[in-house]
C-alpha atoms as a PDB file:
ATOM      1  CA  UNK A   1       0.000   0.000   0.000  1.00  0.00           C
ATOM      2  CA  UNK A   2       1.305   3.146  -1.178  1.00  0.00           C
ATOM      3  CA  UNK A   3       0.524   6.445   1.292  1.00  0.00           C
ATOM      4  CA  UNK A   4       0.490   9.700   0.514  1.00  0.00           C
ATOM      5  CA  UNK A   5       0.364  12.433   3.338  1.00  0.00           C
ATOM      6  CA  UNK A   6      -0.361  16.158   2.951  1.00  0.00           C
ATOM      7  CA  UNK A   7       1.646  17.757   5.336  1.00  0.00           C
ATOM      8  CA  UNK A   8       4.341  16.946   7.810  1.00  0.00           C
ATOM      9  CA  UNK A   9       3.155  18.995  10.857  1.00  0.00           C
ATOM     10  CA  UNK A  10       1.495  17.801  13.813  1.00  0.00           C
ATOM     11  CA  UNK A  11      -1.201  15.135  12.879  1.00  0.00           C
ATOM     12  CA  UNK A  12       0.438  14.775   9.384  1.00  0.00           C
ATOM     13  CA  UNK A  13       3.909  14.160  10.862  1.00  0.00           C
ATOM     14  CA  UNK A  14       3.009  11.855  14.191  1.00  0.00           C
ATOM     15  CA  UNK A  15       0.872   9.273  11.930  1.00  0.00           C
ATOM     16  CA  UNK A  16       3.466   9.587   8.713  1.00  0.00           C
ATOM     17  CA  UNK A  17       6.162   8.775  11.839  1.00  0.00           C
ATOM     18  CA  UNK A  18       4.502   5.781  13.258  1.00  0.00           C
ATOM     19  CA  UNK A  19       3.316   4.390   9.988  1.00  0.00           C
ATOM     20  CA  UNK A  20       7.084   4.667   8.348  1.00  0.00           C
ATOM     21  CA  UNK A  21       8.644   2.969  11.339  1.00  0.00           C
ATOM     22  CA  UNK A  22       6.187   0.175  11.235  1.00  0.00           C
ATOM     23  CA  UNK A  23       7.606  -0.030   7.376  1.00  0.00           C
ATOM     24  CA  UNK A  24       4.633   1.267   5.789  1.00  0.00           C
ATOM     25  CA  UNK A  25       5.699   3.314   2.225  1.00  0.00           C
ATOM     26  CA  UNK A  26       5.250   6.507   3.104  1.00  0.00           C
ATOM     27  CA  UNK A  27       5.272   9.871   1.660  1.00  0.00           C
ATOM     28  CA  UNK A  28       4.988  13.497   2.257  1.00  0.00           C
ATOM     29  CA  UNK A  29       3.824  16.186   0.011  1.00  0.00           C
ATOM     30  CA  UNK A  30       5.023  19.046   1.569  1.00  0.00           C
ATOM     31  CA  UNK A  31       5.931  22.711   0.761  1.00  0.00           C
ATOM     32  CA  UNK A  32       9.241  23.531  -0.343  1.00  0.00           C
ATOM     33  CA  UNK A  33      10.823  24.995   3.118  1.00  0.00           C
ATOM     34  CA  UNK A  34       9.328  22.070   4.737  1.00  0.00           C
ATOM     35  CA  UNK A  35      10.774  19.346   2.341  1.00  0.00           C
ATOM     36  CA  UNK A  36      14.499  21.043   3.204  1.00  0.00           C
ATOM     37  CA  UNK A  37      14.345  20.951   6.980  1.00  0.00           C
ATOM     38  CA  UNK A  38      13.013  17.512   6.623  1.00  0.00           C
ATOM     39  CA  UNK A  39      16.390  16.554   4.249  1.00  0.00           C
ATOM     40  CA  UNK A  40      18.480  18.485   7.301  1.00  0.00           C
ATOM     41  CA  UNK A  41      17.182  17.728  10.043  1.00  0.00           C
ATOM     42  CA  UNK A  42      14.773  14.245   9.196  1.00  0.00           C
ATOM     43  CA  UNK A  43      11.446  14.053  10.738  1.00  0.00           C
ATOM     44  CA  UNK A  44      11.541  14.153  14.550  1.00  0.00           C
ATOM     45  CA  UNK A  45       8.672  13.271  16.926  1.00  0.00           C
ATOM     46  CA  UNK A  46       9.154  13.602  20.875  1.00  0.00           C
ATOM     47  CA  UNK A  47       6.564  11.936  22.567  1.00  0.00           C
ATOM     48  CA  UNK A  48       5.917  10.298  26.382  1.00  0.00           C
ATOM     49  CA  UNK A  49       4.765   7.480  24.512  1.00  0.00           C
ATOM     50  CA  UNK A  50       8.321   7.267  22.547  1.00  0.00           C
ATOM     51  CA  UNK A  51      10.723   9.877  20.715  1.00  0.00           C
ATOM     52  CA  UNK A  52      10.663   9.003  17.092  1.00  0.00           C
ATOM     53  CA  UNK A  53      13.232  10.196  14.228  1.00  0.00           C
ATOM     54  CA  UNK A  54      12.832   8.745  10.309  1.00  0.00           C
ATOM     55  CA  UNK A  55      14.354  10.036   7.286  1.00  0.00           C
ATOM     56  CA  UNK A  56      11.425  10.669   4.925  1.00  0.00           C
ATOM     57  CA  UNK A  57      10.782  10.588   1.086  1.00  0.00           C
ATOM     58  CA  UNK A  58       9.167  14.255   0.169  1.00  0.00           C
ATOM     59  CA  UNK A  59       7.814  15.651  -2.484  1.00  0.00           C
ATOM     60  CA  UNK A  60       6.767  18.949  -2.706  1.00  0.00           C
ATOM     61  CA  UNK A  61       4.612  18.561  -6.167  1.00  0.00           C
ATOM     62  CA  UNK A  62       2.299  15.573  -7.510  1.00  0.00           C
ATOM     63  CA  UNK A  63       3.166  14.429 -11.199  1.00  0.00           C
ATOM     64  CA  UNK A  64       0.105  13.328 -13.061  1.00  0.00           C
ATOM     65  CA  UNK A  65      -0.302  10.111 -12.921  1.00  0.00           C
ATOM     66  CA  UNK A  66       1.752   9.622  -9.889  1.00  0.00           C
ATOM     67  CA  UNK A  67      -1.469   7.423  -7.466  1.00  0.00           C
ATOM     68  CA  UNK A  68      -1.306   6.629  -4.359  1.00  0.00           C
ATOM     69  CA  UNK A  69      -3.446   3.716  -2.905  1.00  0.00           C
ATOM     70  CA  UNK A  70      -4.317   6.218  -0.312  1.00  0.00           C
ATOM     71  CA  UNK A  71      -4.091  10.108   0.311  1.00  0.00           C
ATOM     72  CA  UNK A  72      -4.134  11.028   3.750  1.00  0.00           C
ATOM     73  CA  UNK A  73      -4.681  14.722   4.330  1.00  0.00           C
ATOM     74  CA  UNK A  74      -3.928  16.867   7.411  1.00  0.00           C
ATOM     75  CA  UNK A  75      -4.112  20.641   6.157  1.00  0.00           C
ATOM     76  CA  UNK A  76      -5.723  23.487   8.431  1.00  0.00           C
ATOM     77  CA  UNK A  77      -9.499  23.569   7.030  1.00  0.00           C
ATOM     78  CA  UNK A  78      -8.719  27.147   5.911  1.00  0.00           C
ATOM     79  CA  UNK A  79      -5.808  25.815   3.456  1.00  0.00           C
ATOM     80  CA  UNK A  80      -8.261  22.920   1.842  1.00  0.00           C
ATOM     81  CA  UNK A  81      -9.013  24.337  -1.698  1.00  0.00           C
ATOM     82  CA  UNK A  82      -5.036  24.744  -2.226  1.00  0.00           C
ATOM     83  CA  UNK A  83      -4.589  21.058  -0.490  1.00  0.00           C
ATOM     84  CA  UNK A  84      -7.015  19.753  -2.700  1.00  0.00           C
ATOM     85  CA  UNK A  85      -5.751  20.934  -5.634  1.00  0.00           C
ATOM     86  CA  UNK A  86      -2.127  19.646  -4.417  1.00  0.00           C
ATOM     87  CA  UNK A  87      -3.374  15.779  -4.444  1.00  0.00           C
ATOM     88  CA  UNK A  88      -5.785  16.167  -7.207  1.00  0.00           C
ATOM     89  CA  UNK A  89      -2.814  14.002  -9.101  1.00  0.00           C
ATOM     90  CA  UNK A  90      -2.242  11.490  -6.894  1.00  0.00           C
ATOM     91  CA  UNK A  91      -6.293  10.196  -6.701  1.00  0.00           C
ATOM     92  CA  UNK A  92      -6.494   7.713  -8.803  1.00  0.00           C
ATOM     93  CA  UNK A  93      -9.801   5.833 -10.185  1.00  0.00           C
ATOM     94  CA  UNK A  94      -8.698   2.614  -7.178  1.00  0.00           C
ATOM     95  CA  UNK A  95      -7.243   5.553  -4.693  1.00  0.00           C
ATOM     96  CA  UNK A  96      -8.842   6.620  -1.268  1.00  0.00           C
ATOM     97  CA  UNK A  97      -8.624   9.696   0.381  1.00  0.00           C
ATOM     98  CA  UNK A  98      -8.568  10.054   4.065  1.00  0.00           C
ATOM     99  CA  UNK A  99      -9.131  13.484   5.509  1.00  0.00           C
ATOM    100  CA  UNK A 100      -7.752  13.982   9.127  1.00  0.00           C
ATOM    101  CA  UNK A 101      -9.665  17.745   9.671  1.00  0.00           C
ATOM    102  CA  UNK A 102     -11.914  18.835  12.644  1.00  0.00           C
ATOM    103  CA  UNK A 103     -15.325  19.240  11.623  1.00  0.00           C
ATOM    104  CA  UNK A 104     -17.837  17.709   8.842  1.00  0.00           C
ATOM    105  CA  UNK A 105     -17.824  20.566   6.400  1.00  0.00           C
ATOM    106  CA  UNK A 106     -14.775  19.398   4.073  1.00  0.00           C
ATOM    107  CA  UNK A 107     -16.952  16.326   2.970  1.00  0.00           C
ATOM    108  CA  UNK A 108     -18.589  18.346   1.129  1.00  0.00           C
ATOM    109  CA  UNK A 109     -16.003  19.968  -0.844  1.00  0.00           C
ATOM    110  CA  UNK A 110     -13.802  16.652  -1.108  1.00  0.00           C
ATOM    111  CA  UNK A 111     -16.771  14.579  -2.242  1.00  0.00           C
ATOM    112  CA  UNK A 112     -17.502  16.680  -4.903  1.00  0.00           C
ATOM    113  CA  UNK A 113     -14.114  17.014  -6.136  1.00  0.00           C
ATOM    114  CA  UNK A 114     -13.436  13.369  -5.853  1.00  0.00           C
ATOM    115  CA  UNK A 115     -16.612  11.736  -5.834  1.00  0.00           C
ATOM    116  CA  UNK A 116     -17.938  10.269  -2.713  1.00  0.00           C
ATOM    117  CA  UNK A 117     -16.702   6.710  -3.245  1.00  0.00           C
ATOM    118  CA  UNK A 118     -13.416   8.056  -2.811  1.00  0.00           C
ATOM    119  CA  UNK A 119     -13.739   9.813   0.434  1.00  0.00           C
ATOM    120  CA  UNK A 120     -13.308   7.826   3.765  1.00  0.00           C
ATOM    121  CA  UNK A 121     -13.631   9.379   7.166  1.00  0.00           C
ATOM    122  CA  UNK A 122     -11.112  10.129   9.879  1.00  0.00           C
ATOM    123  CA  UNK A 123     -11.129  11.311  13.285  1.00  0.00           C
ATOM    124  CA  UNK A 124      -7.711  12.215  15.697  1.00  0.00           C
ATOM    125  CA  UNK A 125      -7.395  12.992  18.721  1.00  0.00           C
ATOM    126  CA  UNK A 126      -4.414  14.182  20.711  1.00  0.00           C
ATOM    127  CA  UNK A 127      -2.652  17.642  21.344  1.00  0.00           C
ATOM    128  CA  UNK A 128       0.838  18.107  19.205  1.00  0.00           C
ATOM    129  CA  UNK A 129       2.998  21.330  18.095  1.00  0.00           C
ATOM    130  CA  UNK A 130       6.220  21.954  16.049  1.00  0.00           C
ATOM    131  CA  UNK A 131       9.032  23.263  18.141  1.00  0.00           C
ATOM    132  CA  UNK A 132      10.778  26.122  16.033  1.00  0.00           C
ATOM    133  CA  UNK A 133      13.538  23.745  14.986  1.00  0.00           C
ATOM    134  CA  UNK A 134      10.028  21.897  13.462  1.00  0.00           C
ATOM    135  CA  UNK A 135      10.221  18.779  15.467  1.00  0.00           C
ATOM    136  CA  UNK A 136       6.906  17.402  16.577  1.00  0.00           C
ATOM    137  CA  UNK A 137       6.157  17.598  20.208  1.00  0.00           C
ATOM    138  CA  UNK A 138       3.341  15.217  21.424  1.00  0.00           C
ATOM    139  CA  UNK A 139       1.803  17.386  25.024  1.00  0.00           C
ATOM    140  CA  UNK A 140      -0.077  14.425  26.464  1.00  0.00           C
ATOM    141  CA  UNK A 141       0.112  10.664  25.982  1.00  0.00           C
ATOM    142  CA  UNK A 142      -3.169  10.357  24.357  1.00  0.00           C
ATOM    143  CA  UNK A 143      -2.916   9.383  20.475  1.00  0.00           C
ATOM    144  CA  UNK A 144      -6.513   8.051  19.232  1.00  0.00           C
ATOM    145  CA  UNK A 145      -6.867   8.004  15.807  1.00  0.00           C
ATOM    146  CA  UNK A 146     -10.644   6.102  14.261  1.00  0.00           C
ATOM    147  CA  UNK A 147     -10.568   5.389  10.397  1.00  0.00           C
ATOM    148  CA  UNK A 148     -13.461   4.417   8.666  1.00  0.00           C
ATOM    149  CA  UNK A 149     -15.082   3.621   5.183  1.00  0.00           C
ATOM    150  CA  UNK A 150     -18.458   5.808   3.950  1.00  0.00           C
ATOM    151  CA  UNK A 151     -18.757   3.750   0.994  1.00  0.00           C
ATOM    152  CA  UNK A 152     -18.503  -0.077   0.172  1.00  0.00           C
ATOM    153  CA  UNK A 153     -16.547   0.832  -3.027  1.00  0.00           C
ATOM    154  CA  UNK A 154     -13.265   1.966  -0.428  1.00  0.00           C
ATOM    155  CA  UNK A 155     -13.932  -0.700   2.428  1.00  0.00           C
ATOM    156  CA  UNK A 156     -11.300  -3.081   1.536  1.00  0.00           C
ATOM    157  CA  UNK A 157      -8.456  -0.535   1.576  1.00  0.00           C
ATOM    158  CA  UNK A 158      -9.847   1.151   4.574  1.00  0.00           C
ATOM    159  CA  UNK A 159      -9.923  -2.293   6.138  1.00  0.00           C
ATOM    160  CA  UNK A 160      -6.331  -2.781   5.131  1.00  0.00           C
ATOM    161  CA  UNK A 161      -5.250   0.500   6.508  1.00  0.00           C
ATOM    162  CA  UNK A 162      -6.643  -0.157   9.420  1.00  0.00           C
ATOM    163  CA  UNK A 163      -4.806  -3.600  10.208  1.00  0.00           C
ATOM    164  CA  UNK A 164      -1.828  -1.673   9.098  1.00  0.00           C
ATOM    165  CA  UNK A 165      -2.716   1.115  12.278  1.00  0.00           C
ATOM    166  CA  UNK A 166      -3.658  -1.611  14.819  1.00  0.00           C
ATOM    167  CA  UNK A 167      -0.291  -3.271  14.325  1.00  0.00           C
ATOM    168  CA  UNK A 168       1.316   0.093  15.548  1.00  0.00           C
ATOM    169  CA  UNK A 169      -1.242   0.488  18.643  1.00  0.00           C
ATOM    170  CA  UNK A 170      -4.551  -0.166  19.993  1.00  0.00           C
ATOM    171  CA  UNK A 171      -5.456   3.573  20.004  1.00  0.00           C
ATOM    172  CA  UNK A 172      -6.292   3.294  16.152  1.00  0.00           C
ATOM    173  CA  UNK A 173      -9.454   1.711  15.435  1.00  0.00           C
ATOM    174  CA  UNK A 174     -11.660   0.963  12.976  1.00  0.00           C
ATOM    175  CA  UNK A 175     -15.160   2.287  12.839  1.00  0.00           C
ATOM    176  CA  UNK A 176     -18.549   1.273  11.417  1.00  0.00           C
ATOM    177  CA  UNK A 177     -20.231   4.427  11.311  1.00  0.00           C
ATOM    178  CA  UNK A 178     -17.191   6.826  11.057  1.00  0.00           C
ATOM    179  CA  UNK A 179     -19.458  10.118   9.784  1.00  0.00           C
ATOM    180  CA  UNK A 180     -21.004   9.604  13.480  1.00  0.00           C
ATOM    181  CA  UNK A 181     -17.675   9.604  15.498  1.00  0.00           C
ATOM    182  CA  UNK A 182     -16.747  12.673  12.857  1.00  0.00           C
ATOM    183  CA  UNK A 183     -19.887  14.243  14.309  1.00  0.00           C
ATOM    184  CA  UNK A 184     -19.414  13.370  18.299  1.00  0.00           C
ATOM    185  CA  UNK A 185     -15.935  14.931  18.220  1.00  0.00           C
ATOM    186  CA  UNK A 186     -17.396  18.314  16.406  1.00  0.00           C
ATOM    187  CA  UNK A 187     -19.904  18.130  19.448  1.00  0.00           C
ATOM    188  CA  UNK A 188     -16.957  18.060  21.810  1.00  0.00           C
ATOM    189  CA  UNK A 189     -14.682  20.286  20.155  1.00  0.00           C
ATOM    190  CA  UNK A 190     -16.986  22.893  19.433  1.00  0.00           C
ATOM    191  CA  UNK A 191     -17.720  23.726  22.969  1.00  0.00           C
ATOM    192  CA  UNK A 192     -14.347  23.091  24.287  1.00  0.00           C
ATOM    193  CA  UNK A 193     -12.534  25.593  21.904  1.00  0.00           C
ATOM    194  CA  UNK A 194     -15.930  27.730  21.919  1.00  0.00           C
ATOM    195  CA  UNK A 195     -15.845  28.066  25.619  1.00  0.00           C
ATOM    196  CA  UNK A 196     -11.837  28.385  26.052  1.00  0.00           C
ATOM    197  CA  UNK A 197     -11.683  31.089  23.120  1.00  0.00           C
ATOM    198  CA  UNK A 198     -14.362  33.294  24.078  1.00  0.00           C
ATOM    199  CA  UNK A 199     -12.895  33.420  27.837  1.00  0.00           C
ATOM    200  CA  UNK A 200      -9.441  32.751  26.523  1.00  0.00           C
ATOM    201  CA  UNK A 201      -8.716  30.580  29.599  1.00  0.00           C
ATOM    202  CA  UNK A 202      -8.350  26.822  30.585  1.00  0.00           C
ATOM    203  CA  UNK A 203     -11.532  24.168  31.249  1.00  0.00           C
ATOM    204  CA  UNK A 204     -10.830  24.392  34.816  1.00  0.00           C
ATOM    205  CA  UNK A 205     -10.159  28.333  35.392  1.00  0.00           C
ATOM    206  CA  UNK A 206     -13.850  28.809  33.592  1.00  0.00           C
ATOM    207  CA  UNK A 207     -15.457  26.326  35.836  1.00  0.00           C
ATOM    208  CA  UNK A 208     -13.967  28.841  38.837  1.00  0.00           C
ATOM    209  CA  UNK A 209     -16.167  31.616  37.483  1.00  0.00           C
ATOM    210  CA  UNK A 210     -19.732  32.907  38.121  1.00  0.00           C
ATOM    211  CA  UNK A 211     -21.372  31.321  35.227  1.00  0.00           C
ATOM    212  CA  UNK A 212     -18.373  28.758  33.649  1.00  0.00           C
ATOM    213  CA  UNK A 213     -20.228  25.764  34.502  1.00  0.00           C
ATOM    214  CA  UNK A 214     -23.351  27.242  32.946  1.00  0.00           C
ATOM    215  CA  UNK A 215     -21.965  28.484  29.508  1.00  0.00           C
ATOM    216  CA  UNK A 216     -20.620  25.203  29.369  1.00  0.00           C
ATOM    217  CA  UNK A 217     -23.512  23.214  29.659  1.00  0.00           C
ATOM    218  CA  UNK A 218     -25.411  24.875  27.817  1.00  0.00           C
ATOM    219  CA  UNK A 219     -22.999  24.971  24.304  1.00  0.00           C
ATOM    220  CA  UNK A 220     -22.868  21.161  25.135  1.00  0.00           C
ATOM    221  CA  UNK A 221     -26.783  20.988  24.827  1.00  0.00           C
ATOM    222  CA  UNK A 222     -26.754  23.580  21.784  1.00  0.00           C
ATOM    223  CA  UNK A 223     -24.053  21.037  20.067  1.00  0.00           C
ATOM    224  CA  UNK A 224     -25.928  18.350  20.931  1.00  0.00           C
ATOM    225  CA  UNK A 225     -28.817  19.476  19.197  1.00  0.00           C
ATOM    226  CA  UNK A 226     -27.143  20.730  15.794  1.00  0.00           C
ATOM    227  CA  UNK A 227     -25.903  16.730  15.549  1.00  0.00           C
ATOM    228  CA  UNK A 228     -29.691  15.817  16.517  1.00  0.00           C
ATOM    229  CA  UNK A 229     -30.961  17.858  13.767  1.00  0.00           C
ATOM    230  CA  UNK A 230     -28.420  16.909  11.244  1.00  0.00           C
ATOM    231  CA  UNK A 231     -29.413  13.146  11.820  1.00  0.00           C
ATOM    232  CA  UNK A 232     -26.307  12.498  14.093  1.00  0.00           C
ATOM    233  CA  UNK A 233     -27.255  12.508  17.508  1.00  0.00           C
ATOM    234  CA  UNK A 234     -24.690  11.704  20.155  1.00  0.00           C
ATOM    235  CA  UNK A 235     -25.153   8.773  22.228  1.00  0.00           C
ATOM    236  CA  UNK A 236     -26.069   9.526  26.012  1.00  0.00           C
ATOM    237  CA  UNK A 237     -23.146   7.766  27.266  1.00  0.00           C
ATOM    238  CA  UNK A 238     -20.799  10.316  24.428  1.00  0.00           C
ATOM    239  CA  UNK A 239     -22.816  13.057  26.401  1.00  0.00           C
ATOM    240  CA  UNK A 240     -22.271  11.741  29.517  1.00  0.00           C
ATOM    241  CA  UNK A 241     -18.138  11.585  29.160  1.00  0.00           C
ATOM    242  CA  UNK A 242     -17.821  14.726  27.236  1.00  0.00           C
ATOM    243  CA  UNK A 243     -19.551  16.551  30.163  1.00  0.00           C
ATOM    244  CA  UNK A 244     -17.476  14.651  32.587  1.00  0.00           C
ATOM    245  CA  UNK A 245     -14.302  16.171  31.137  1.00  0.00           C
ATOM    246  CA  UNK A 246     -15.747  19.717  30.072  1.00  0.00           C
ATOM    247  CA  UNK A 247     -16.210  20.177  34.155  1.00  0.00           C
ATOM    248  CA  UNK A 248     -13.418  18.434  35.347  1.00  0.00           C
ATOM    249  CA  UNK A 249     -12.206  20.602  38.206  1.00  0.00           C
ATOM    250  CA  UNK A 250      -8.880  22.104  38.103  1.00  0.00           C
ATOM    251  CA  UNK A 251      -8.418  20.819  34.392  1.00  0.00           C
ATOM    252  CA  UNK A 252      -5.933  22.574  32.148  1.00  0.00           C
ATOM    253  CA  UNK A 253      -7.352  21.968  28.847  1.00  0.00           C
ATOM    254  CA  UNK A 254      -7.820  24.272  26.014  1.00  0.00           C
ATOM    255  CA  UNK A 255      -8.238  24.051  22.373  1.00  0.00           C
ATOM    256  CA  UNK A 256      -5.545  24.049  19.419  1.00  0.00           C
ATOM    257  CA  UNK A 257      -7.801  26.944  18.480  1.00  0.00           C
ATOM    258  CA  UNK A 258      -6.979  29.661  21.366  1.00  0.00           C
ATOM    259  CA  UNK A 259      -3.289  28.311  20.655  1.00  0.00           C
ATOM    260  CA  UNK A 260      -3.598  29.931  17.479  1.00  0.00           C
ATOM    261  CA  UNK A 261      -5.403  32.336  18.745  1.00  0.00           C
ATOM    262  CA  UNK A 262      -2.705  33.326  21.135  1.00  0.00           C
ATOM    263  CA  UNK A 263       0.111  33.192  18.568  1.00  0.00           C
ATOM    264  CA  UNK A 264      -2.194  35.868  16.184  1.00  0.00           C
ATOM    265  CA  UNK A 265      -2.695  32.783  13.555  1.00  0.00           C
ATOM    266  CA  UNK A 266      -5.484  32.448  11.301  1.00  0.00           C
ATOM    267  CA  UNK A 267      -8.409  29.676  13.294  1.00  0.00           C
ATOM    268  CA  UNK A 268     -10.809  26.867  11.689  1.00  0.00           C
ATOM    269  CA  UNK A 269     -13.558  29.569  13.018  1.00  0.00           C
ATOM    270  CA  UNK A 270     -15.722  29.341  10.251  1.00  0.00           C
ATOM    271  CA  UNK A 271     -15.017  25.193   9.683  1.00  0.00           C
ATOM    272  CA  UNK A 272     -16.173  24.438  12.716  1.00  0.00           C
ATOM    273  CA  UNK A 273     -18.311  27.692  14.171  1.00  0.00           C
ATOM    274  CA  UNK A 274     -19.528  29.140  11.048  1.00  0.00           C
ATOM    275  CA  UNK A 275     -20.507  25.858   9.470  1.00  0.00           C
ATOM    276  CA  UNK A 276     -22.474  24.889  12.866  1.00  0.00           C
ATOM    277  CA  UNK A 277     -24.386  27.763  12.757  1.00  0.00           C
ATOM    278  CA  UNK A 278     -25.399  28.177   9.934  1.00  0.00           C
ATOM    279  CA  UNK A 279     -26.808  24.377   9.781  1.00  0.00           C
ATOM    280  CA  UNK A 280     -28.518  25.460  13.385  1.00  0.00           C
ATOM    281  CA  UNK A 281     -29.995  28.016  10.967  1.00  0.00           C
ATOM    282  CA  UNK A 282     -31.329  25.611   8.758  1.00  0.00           C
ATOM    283  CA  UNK A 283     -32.964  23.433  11.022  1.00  0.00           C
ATOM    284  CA  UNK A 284     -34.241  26.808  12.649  1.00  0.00           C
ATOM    285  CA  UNK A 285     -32.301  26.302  16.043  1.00  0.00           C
ATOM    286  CA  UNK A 286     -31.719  29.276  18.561  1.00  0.00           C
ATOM    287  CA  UNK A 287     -27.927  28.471  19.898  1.00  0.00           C
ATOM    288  CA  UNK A 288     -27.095  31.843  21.483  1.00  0.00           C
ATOM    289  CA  UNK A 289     -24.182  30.779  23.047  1.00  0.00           C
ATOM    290  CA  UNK A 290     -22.495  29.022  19.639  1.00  0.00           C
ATOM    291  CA  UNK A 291     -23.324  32.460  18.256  1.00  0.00           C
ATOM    292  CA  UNK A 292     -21.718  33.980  21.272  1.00  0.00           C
ATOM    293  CA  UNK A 293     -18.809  32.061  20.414  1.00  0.00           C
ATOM    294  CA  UNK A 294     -18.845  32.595  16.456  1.00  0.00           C
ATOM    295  CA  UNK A 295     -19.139  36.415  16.898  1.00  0.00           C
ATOM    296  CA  UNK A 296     -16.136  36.429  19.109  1.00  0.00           C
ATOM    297  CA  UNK A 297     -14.183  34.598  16.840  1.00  0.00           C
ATOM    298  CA  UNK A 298     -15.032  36.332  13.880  1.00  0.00           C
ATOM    299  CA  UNK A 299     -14.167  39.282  15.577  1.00  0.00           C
ATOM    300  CA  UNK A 300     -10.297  37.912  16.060  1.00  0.00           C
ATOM    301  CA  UNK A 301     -10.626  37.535  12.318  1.00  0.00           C
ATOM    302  CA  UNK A 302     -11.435  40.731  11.333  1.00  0.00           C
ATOM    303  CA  UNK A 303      -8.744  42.022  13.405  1.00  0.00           C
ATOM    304  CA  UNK A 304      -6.214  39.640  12.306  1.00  0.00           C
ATOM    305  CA  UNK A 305      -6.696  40.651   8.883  1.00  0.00           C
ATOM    306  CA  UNK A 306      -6.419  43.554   9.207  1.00  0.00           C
ATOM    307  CA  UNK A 307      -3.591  44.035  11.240  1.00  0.00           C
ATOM    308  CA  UNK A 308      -1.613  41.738   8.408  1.00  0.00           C
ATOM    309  CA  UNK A 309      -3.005  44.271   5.481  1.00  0.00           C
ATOM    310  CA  UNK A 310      -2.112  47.198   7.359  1.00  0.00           C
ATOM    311  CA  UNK A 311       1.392  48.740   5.947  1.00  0.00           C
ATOM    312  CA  UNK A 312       4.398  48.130   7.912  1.00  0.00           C
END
């Protein structure tokens, strides 16, 4: 089986890692500045669950023709019309790609690019960042990754892949329903960056405030209901945990969002916020509090952009 993976940052980088050393033939697409400091410096992953360096095979352009089995992509939401067009030439008529974004929205766009047959489903979860030399650093020791077919026609090579991941650790399943796991982690993540950007703190510091636990709870239920209405309604047991660790006392989780927030980067604010709302719209849904959250965000935005136009 012949990978392909957009990107050598976090996600991109700690699966390409693990997958290489457990001899899978991998590549990275990458850009230009990236493909050097990987030929200087190799790709580096530091991680309580074991440090990692492999010297990879780059490319920084697709020639036509030039398929991969399957094309695993790992861009920032906001960069997926230029990633898309980057492994246009490596989706072949047998080839599968497997998107590794937050959210539901890029279905959409990738289906209709590629067709639907050729679109699996992927969800990750665990917290990484490039140092500035642009090694990976893994911040916890959690590293679930769920891959999953949404078509018969791309079963058997998701089934593959997926012996392929279990080999390297337990933490990567295989799913049945993988558009509903893609769905309970948008629940989660919506209200644990919405709630940590808008009061640009940590989980537990907001549940020490007047009305933390509230705001909480209620973007949880306002989530919860979006997924309802869009036919994927989170399990009470999903609920149950994700409000379990959204009000753990004294916690010290935030998003990746208020990261970038914090390092004036561009955010998946309209990916995740603006494509919530505006299928609470549809299904005529009042969520206040998502909107409370979207508004703030967009806000960031607008100043962001600015600030970068603005003459030096």
């Amino acid at each position: 089986m012949r990978i392909l993976i957009l990107g050598a940052g976090g996600i991109g980088g700690y699966f390409g890692a693990r997958l290489q050393q457990a001899g899978a033939d991998v590549t990275f697409l990458v850009r230009p500045a990236r493909a050097q400091q990987l030929r200087d410096h190799r790709l580096r992953l530091y991680s309580p669950l074991g440090d990692l360096q492999v010297t990879p095979e780059v490319l920084t352009a697709v020639d036509d023709g030039m398929h991969f089995d399957v094309v695993i992509l790992s861009c920032k939401a906001y960069d997926l019309a230029s990633a898309i067009d980057a492994i246009a030439p490596a989706v072949g008529p047998d080839s599968v790609v497997l998107p590794l974004l937050n959210g539901v929205a890029h279905l959409d766009a990738l289906d209709a690019r590629f067709g639907r047959t050729r679109v699996a489903g992927g969800v990750a979860h665990l917290a990484l960042t490039l140092d500035e030399a642009g090694g990976i650093r893994h911040l916890n020791a959690t590293q679930r990754l769920i891959t999953g077919a949404r078509s018969t026609a791309h079963a058997p090579t998701m089934d593959s892949l997926g012996r392929v991941l279990a080999s390297i650790s337990p933490d990567y399943t295989v799913s049945a329903d993988i558009e509903q796991d893609m769905w309970d982690k948008l629940t989660f993540i919506s209200v644990l960056a919405g709630a940590t950007c808008l009061m640009r703190a940590s989980i537990g510091d907001i549940l020490l405030t007047r009305a933390g636990r509230h705001l909480i709870e209620g973007m949880l239920r306002e989530s919860a209901a979006v997924a309802t209405a869009c036919g994927h309604a989170p399990a009470a047991e999903k609920l149950g945990a994700y409000l379990g660790q959204l009000t753990e006392a004294g916690s010290t989780l935030t998003a990746s969002m208020l990261r970038d927030m914090r390092r004036g980067a561009p955010t998946e604010a309209d990916h995740i916020f603006g494509d919530l709302t505006r299928r609470a719209d549809a299904a005529a849904l009042a969520t206040p509090l998502l909107d409370l959250a979207t508004s703030h965000l967009q806000t960031y935005e607008l100043a962001r952009r600015r600030e970068s136009a603005a003459p030096a």
